[in-house]
C-alpha atoms as a PDB file:
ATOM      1  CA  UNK A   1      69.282 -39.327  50.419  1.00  0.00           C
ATOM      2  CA  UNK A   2      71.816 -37.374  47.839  1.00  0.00           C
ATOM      3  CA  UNK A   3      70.113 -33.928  47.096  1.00  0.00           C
ATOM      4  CA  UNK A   4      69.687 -34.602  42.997  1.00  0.00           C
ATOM      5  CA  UNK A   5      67.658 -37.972  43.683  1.00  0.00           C
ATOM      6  CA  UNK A   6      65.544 -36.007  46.223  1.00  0.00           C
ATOM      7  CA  UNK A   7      64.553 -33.363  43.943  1.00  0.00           C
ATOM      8  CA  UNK A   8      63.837 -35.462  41.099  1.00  0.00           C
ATOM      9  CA  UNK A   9      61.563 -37.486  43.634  1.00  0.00           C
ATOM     10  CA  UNK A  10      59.656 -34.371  44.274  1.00  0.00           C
ATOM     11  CA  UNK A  11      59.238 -33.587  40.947  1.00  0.00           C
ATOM     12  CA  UNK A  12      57.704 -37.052  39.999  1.00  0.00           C
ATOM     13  CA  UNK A  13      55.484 -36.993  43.279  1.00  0.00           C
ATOM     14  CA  UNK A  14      54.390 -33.783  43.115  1.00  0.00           C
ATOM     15  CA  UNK A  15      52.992 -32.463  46.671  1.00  0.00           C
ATOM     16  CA  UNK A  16      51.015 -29.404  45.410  1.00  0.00           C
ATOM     17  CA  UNK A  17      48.333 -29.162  42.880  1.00  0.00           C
ATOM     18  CA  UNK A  18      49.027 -28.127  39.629  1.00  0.00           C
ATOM     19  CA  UNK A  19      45.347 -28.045  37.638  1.00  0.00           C
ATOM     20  CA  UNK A  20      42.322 -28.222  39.230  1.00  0.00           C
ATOM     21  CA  UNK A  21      39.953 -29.620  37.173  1.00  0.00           C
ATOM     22  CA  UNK A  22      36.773 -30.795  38.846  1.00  0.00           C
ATOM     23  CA  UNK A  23      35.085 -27.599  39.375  1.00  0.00           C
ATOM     24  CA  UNK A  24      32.714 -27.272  42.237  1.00  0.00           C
ATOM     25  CA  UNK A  25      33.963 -30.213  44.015  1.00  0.00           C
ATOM     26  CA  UNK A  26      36.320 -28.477  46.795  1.00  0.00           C
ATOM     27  CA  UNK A  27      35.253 -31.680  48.403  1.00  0.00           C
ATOM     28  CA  UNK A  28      37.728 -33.075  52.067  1.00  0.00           C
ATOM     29  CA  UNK A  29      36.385 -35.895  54.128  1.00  0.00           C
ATOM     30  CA  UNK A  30      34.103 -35.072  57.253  1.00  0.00           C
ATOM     31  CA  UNK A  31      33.392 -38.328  58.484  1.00  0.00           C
ATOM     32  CA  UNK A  32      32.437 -42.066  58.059  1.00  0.00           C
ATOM     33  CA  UNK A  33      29.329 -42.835  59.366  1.00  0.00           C
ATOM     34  CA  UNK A  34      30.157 -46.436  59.572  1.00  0.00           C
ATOM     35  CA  UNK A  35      26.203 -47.227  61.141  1.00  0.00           C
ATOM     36  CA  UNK A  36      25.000 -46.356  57.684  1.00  0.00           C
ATOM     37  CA  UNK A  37      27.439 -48.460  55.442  1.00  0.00           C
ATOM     38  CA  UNK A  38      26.842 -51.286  57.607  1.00  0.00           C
ATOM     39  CA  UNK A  39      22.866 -50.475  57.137  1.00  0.00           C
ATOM     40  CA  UNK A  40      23.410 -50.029  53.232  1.00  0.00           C
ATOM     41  CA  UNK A  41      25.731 -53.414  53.539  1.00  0.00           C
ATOM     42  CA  UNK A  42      23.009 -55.355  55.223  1.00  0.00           C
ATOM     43  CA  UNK A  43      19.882 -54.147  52.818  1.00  0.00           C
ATOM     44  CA  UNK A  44      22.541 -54.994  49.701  1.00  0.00           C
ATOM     45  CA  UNK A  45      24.880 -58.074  50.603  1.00  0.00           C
ATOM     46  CA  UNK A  46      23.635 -59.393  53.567  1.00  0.00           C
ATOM     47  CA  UNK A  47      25.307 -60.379  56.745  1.00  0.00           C
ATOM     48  CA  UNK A  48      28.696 -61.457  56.305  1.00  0.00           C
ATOM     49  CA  UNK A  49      29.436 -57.789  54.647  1.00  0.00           C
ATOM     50  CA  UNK A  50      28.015 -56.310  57.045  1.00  0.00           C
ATOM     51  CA  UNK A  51      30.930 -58.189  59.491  1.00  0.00           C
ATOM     52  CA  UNK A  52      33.237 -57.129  57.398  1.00  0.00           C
ATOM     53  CA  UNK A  53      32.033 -53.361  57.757  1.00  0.00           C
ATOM     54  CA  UNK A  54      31.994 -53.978  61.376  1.00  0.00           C
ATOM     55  CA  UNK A  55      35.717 -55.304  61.243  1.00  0.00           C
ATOM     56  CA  UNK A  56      36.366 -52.040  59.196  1.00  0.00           C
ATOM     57  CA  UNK A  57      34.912 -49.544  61.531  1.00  0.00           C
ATOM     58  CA  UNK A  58      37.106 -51.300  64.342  1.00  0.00           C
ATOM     59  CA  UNK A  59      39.941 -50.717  62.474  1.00  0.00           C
ATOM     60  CA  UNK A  60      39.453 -46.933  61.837  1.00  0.00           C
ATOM     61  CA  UNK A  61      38.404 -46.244  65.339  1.00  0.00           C
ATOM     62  CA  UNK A  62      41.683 -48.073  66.887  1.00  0.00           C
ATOM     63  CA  UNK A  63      43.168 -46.939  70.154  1.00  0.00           C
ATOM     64  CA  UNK A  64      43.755 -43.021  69.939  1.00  0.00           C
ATOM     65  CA  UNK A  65      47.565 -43.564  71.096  1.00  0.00           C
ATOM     66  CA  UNK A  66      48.107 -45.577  67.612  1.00  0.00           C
ATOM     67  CA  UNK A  67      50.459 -42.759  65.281  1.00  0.00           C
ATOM     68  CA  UNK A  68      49.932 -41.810  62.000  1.00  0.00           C
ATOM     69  CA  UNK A  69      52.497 -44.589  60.358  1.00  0.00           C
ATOM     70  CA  UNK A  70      50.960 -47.184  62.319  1.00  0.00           C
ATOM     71  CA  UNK A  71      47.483 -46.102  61.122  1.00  0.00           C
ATOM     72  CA  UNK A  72      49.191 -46.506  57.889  1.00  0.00           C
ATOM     73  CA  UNK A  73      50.750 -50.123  58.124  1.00  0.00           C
ATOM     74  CA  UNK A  74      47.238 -50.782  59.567  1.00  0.00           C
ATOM     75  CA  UNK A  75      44.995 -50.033  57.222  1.00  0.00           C
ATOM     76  CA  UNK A  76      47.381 -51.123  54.097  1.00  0.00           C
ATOM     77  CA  UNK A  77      47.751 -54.545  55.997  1.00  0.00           C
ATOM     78  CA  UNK A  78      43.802 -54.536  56.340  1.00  0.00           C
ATOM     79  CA  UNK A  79      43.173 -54.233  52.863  1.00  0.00           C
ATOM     80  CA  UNK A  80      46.217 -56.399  51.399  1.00  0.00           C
ATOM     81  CA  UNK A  81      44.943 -59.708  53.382  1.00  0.00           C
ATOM     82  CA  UNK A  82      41.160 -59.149  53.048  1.00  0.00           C
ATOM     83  CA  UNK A  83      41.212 -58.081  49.518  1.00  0.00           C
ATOM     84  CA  UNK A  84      42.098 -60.709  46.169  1.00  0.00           C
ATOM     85  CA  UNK A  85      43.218 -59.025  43.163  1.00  0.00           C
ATOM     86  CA  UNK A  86      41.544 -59.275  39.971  1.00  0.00           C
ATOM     87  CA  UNK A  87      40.338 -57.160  36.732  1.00  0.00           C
ATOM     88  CA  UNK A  88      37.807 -55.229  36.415  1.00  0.00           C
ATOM     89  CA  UNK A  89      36.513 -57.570  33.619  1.00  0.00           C
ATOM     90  CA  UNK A  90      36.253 -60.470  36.020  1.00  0.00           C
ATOM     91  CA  UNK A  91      35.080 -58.706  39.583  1.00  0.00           C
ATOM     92  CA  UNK A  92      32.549 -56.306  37.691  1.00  0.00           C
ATOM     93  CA  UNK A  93      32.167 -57.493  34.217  1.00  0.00           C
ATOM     94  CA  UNK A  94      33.241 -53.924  32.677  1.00  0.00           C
ATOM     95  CA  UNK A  95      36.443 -53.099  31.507  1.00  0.00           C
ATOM     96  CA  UNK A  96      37.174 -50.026  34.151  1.00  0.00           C
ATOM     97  CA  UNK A  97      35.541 -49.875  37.258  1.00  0.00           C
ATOM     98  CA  UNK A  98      36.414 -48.030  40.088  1.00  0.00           C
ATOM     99  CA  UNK A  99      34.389 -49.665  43.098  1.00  0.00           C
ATOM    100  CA  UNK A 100      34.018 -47.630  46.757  1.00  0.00           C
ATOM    101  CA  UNK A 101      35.208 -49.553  49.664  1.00  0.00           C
ATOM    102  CA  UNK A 102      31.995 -51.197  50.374  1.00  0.00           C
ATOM    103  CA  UNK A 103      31.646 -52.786  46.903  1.00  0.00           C
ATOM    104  CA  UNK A 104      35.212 -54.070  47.487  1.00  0.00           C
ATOM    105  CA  UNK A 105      34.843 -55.262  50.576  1.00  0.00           C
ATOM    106  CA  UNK A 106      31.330 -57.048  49.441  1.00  0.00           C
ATOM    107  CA  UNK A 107      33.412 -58.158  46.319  1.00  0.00           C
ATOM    108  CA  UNK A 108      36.114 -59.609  48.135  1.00  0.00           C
ATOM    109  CA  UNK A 109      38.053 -58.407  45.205  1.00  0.00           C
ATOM    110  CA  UNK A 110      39.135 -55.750  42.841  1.00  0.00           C
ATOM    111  CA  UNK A 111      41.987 -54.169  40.825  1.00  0.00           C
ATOM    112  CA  UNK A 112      44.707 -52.093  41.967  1.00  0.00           C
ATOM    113  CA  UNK A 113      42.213 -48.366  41.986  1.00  0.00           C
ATOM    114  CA  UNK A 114      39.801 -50.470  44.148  1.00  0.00           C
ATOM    115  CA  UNK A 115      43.176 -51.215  46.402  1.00  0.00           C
ATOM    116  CA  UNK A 116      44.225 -47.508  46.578  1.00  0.00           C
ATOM    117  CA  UNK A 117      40.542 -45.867  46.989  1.00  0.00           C
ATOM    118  CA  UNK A 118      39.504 -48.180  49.745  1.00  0.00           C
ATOM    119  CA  UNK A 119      42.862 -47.285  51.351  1.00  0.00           C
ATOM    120  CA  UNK A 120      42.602 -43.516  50.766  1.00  0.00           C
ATOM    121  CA  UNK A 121      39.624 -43.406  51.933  1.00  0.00           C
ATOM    122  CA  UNK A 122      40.287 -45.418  54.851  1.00  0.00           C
ATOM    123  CA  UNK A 123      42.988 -43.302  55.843  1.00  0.00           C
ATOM    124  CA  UNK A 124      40.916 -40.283  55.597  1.00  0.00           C
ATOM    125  CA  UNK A 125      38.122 -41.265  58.085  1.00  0.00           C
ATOM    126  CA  UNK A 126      41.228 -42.580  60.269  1.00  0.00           C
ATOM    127  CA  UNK A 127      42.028 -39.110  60.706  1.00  0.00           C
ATOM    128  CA  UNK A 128      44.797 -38.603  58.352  1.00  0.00           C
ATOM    129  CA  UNK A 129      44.883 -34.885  56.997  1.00  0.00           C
ATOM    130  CA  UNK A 130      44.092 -34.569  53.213  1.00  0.00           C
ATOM    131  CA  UNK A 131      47.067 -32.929  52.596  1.00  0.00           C
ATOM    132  CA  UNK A 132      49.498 -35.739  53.311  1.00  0.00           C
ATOM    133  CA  UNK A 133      47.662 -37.782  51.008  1.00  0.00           C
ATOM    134  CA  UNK A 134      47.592 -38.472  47.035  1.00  0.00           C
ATOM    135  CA  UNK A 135      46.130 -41.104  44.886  1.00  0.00           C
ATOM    136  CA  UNK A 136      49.285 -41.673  41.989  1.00  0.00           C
ATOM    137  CA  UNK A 137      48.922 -43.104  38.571  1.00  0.00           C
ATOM    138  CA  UNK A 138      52.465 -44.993  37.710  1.00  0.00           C
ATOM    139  CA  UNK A 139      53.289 -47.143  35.092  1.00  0.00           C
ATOM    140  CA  UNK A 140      54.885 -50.163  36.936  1.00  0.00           C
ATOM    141  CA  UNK A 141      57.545 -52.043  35.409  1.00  0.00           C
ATOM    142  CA  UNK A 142      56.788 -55.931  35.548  1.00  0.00           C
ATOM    143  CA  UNK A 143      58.755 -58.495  35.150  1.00  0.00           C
ATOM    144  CA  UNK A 144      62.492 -57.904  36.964  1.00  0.00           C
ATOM    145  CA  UNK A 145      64.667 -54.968  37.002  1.00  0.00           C
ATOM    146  CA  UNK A 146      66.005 -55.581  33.041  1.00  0.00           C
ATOM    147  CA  UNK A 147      61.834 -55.941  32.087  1.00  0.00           C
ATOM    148  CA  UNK A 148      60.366 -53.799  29.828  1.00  0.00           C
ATOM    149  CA  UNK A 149      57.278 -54.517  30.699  1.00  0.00           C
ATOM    150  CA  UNK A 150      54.718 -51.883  32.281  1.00  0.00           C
ATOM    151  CA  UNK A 151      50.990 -51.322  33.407  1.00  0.00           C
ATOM    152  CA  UNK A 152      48.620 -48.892  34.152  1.00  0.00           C
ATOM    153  CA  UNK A 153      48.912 -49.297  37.677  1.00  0.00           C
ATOM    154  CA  UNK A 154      47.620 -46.835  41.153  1.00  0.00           C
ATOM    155  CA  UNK A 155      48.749 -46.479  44.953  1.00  0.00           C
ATOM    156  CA  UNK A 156      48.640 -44.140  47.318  1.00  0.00           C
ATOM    157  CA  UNK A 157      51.456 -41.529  48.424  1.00  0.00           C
ATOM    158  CA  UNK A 158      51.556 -40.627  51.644  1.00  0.00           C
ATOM    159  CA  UNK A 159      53.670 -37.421  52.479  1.00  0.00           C
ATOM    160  CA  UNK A 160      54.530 -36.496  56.286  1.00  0.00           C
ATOM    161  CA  UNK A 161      55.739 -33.070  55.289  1.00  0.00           C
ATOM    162  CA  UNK A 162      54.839 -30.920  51.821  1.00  0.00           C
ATOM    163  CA  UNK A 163      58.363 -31.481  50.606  1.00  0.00           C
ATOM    164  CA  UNK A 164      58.752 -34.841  51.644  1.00  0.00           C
ATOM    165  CA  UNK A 165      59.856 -37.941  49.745  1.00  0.00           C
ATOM    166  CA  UNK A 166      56.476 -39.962  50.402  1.00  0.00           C
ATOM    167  CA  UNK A 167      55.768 -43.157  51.550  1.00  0.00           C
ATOM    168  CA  UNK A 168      53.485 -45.830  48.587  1.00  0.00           C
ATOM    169  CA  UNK A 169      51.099 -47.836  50.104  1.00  0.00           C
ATOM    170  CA  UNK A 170      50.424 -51.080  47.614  1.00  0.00           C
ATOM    171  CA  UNK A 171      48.930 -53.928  46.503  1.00  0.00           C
ATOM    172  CA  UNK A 172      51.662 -55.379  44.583  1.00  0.00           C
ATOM    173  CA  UNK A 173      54.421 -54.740  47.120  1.00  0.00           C
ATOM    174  CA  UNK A 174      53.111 -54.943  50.697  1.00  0.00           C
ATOM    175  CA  UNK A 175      55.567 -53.322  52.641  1.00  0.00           C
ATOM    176  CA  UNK A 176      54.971 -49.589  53.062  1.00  0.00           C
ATOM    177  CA  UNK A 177      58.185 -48.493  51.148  1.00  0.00           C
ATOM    178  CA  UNK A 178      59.506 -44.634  50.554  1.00  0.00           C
ATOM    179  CA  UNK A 179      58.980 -43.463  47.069  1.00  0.00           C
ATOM    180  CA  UNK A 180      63.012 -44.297  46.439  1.00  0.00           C
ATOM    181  CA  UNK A 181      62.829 -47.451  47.053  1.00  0.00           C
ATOM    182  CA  UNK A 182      60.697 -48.464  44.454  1.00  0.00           C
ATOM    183  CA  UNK A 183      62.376 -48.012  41.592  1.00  0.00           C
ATOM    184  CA  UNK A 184      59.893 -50.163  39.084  1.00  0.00           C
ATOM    185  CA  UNK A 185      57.146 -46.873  39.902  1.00  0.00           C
ATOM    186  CA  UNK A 186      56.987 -44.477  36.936  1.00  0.00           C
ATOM    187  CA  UNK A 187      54.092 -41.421  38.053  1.00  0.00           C
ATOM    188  CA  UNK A 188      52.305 -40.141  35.705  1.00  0.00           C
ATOM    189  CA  UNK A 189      50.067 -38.423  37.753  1.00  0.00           C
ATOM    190  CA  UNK A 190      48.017 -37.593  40.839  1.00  0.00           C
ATOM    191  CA  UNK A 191      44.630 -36.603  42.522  1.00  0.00           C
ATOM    192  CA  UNK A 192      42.950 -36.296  46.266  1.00  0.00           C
ATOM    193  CA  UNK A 193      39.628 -35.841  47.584  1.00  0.00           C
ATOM    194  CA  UNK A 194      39.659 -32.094  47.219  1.00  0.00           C
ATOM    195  CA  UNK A 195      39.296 -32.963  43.617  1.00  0.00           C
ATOM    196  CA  UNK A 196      42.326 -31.766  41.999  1.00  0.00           C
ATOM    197  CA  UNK A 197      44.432 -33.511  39.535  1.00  0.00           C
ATOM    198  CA  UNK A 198      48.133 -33.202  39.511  1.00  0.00           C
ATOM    199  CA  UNK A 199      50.328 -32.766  36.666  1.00  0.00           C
ATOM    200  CA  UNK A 200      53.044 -35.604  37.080  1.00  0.00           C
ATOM    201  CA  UNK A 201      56.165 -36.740  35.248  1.00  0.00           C
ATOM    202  CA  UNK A 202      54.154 -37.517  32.085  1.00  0.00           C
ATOM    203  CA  UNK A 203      50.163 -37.307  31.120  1.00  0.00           C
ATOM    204  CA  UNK A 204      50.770 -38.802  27.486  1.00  0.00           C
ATOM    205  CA  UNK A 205      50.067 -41.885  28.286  1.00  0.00           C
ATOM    206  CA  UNK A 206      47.115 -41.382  30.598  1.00  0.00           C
ATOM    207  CA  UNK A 207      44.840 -38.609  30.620  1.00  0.00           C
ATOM    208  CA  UNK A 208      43.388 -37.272  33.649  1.00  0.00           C
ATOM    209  CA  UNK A 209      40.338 -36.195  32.953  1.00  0.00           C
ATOM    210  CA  UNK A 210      39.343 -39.093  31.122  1.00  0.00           C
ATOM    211  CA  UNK A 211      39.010 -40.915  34.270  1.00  0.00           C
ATOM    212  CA  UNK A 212      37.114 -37.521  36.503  1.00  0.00           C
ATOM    213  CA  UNK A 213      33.422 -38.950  35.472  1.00  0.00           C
ATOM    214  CA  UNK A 214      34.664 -42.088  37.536  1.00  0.00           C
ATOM    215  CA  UNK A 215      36.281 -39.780  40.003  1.00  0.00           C
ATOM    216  CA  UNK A 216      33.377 -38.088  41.209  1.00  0.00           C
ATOM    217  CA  UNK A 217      30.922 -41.215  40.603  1.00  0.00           C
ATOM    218  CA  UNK A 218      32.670 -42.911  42.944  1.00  0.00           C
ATOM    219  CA  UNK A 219      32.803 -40.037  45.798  1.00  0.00           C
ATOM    220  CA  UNK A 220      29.091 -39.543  45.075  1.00  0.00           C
ATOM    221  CA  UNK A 221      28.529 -43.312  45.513  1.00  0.00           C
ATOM    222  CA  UNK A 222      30.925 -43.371  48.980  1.00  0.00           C
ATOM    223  CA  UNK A 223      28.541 -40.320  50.514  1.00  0.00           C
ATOM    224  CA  UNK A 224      25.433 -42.642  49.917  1.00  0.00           C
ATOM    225  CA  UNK A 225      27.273 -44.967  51.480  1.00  0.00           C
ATOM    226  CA  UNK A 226      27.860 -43.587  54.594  1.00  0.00           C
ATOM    227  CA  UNK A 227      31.235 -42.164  54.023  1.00  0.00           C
ATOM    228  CA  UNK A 228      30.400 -37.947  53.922  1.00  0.00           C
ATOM    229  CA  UNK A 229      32.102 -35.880  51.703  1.00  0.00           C
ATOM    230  CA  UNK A 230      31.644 -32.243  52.377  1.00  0.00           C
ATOM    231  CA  UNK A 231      32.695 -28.901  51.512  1.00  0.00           C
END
């Protein structure tokens, strides 16, 4: 990859936090006590989510020989079949909803934050280190490469080394792809479980910390849940 492109890629995925913003929430994922979400999935949805918790723990506690990138194909590929996407509006009846795995998987369905949290999260209790991972606004360009057309839109970035290009993980395109290579991704920008928020390319168009309420509902919701957040 030329130099020039490289560096602008860095400065659009940005690798280190910038502004941290939560306060009080140095927060980094300790475990998943997947016994309790299948209890809480069982009192709340019945049986057939609690299968699907079941099919969810299997996947995070694959064989230990499985690497890091196929932990990632695994868990994106998990999510991608199991999952339908649809608004917020239709799955939850509000306009901006940002559901913890368990709701999605007893939902069936969700938008593309219920996509990337269930995801991040996943890849967390795989093992994954924090640090390799971000949750990234972009604007994505629908429509063809001429389109003008963009939306609000979130994956998850997935860098092997601090200064690395890193890898999106999707809803809308499947394949696990490097950051280059999808050209219709705009960032705008970027948090992680630690709570910090990450300056990106451009914040006029979406403000961070109009979404932290949502943020830290929905980590308080996954440690009921079974999935522990801890300092």
């Amino acid at each position: 990859m030329p130099p020039a492109l490289l560096a602008h890629l860095r400065r659009l995925y940005p690798a280190i936090a910038l502004a941290a913003l939560v306060g009080g929430l140095p927060l980094a994922l300790a475990s998943a006590d997947g016994a309790r979400m299948e209890e809480v999935a069982r009192a709340r949805y019945g049986e057939a989510v609690a299968e699907a918790v079941r099919d969810w723990r299997t996947l995070l506690l694959g064989p230990d020989a499985v690497d890091e990138h196929e932990r990632l194909s695994r868990i994106n590929t998990f999510f991608n079949r199991r999952l339908r996407f649809d608004d917020d509006i239709q799955v939850w009846k509000e306009a901006d909803y940002w559901a913890t795995p368990l709701e999605t998987l007893a939902r069936g369905a969700g938008d593309c934050e219920d996509f990337a949290i269930a995801k991040y999260a996943s890849l967390l209790a795989a093992g994954v280190p924090s640090e390799r991972l971000r949750l990234i606004y972009v604007r994505a360009r629908i429509g063809g490469p001429q389109s003008k057309l963009s939306q609000a839109h979130m994956v998850v970035g997935y860098y092997p080394t601090p200064d690395a290009e890193p890898l999106i993980l999707d809803n809308l395109v499947s394949e696990i792809r490097p950051a280059g290579r999808r050209p219709d991704l705009f960032p705008i920008f970027s948090f992680t479980s630690e709570g910090l928020w990450v300056q990106g390319a451009n914040t006029s168009s979406a403000d961070p910390t109009a979404r932290l309420s949502r943020w830290r509902s929905v980590l308080q919701r996954m440690r009921a849940e079974g999935l522990d957040l801890q300092q």
